[in-house]
Protein backbone atom coordinates (compact mmCIF):
# COMPACT_ATOMS: atom_id res chain seq x y z
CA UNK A 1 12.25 7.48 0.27
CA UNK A 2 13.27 4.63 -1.50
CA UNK A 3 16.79 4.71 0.31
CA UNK A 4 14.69 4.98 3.65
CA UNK A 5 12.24 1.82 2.84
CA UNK A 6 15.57 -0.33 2.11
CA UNK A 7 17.08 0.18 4.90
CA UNK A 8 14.23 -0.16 6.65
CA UNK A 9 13.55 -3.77 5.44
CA UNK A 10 16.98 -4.60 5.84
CA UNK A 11 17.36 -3.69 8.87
CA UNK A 12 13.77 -4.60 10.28
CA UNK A 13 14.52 -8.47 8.86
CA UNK A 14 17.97 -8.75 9.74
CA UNK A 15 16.97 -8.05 13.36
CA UNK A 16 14.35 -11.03 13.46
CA UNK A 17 16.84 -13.28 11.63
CA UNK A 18 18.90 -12.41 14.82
CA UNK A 19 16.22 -13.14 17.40
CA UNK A 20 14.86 -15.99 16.02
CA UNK A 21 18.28 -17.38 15.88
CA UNK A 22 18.86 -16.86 19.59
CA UNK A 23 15.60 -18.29 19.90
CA UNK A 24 16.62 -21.60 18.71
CA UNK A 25 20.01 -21.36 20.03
CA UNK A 26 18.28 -20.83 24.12
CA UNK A 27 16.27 -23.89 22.92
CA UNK A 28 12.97 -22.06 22.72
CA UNK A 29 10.02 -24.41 21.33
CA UNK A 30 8.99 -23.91 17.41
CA UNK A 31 5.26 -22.24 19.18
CA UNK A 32 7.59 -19.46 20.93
CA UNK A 33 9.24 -18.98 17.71
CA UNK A 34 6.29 -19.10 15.83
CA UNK A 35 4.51 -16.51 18.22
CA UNK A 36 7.57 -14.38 18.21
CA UNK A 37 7.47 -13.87 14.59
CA UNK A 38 3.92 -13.35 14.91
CA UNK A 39 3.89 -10.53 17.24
CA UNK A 40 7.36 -9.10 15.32
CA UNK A 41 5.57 -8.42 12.28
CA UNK A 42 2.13 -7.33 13.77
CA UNK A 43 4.15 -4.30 15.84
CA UNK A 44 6.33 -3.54 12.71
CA UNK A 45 3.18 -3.77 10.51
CA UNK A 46 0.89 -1.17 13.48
CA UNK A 47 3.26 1.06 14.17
CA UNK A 48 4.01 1.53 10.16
CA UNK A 49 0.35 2.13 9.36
CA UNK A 50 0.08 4.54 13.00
CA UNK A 51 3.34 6.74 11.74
CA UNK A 52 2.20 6.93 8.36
CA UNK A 53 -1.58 8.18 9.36
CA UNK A 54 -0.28 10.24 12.02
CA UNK A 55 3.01 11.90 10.17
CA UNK A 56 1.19 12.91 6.93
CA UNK A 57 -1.81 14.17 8.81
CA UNK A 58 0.47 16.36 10.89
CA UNK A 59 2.44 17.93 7.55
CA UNK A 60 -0.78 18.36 5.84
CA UNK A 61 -2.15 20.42 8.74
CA UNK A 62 1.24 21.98 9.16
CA UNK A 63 0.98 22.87 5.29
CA UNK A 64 -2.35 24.36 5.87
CA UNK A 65 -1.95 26.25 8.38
CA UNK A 66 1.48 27.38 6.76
CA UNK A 67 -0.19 28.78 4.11
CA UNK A 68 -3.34 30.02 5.12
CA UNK A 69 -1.14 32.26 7.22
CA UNK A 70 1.13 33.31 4.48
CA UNK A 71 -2.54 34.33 2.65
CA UNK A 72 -3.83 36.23 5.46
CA UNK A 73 -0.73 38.17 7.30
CA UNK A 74 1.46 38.51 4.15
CA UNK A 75 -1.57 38.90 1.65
CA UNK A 76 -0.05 36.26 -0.39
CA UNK A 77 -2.33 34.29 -3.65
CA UNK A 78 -2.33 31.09 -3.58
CA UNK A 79 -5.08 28.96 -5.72
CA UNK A 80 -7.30 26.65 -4.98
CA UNK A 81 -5.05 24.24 -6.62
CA UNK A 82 -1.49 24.96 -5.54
CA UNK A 83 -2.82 24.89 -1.83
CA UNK A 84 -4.46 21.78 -2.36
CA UNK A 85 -1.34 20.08 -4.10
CA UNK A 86 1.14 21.48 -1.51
CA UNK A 87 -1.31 20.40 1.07
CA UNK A 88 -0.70 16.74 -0.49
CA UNK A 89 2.44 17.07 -1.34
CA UNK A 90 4.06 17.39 2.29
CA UNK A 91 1.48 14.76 3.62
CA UNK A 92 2.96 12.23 1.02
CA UNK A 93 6.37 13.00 1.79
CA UNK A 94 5.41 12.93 5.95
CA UNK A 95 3.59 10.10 5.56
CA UNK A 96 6.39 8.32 3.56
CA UNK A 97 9.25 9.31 5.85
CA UNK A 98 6.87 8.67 9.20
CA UNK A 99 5.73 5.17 8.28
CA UNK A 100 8.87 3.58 8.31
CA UNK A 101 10.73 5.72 11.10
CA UNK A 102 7.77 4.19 13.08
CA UNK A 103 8.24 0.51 12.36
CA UNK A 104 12.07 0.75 12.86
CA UNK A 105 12.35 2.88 16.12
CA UNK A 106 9.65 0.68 17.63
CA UNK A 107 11.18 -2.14 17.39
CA UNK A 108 14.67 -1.32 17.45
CA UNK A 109 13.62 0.46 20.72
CA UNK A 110 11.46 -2.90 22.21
CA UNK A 111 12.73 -4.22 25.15
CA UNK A 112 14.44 -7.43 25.40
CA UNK A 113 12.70 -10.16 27.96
């Protein structure tokens, strides 16, 4: 992940360098700017926190289910405590991976006005 959240910055601050920049250059009034920024970072930041929530709940249930259907059709054992860690271990790694694939696609994907 740590790969993922670099790029992610990079790429997520070189892109409002840009805009801002052709802000400025159009002649656009420091309050545009200012709101621009504003509502840059408030997307990036809400659609982090919504793809992190909603990516590591969906792997968690995924892992649950996963498992409680490799203990009842296949008769498999699995503890209390290796279903609970794998449980958490693919929501970490869902929510880690979702989080930032959220904040990037959004607003590499936002529509210019």
């Amino acid at each position: 992940p740590d790969g993922l959240f670099e790029w992610g910055t990079e790429y997520l601050g070189a892109r409002l360098f840009r805009d801002v920049v052709g802000l400025r250059r159009v002649g656009a009034s420091e309050k545009a700017v200012t709101d621009y920024i504003r509502s840059y970072t408030t997307n990036a930041i809400s659609k982090f926190s919504g793809g992190f929530v909603t990516e590591g709940a969906t792997e968690g249930a995924n892992k649950t289910l996963q498992q409680l259907g490799d203990m009842f059709i296949f008769d498999d054992e699995i503890g209390g405590k290796e279903f609970f860690t794998n449980v958490i271990h693919d929501a970490g790694i869902g929510a880690l991976l979702g989080g930032p694939a959220a904040s990037v696609t959004s607003v590499a994907t936002k529509p210019k006005k």
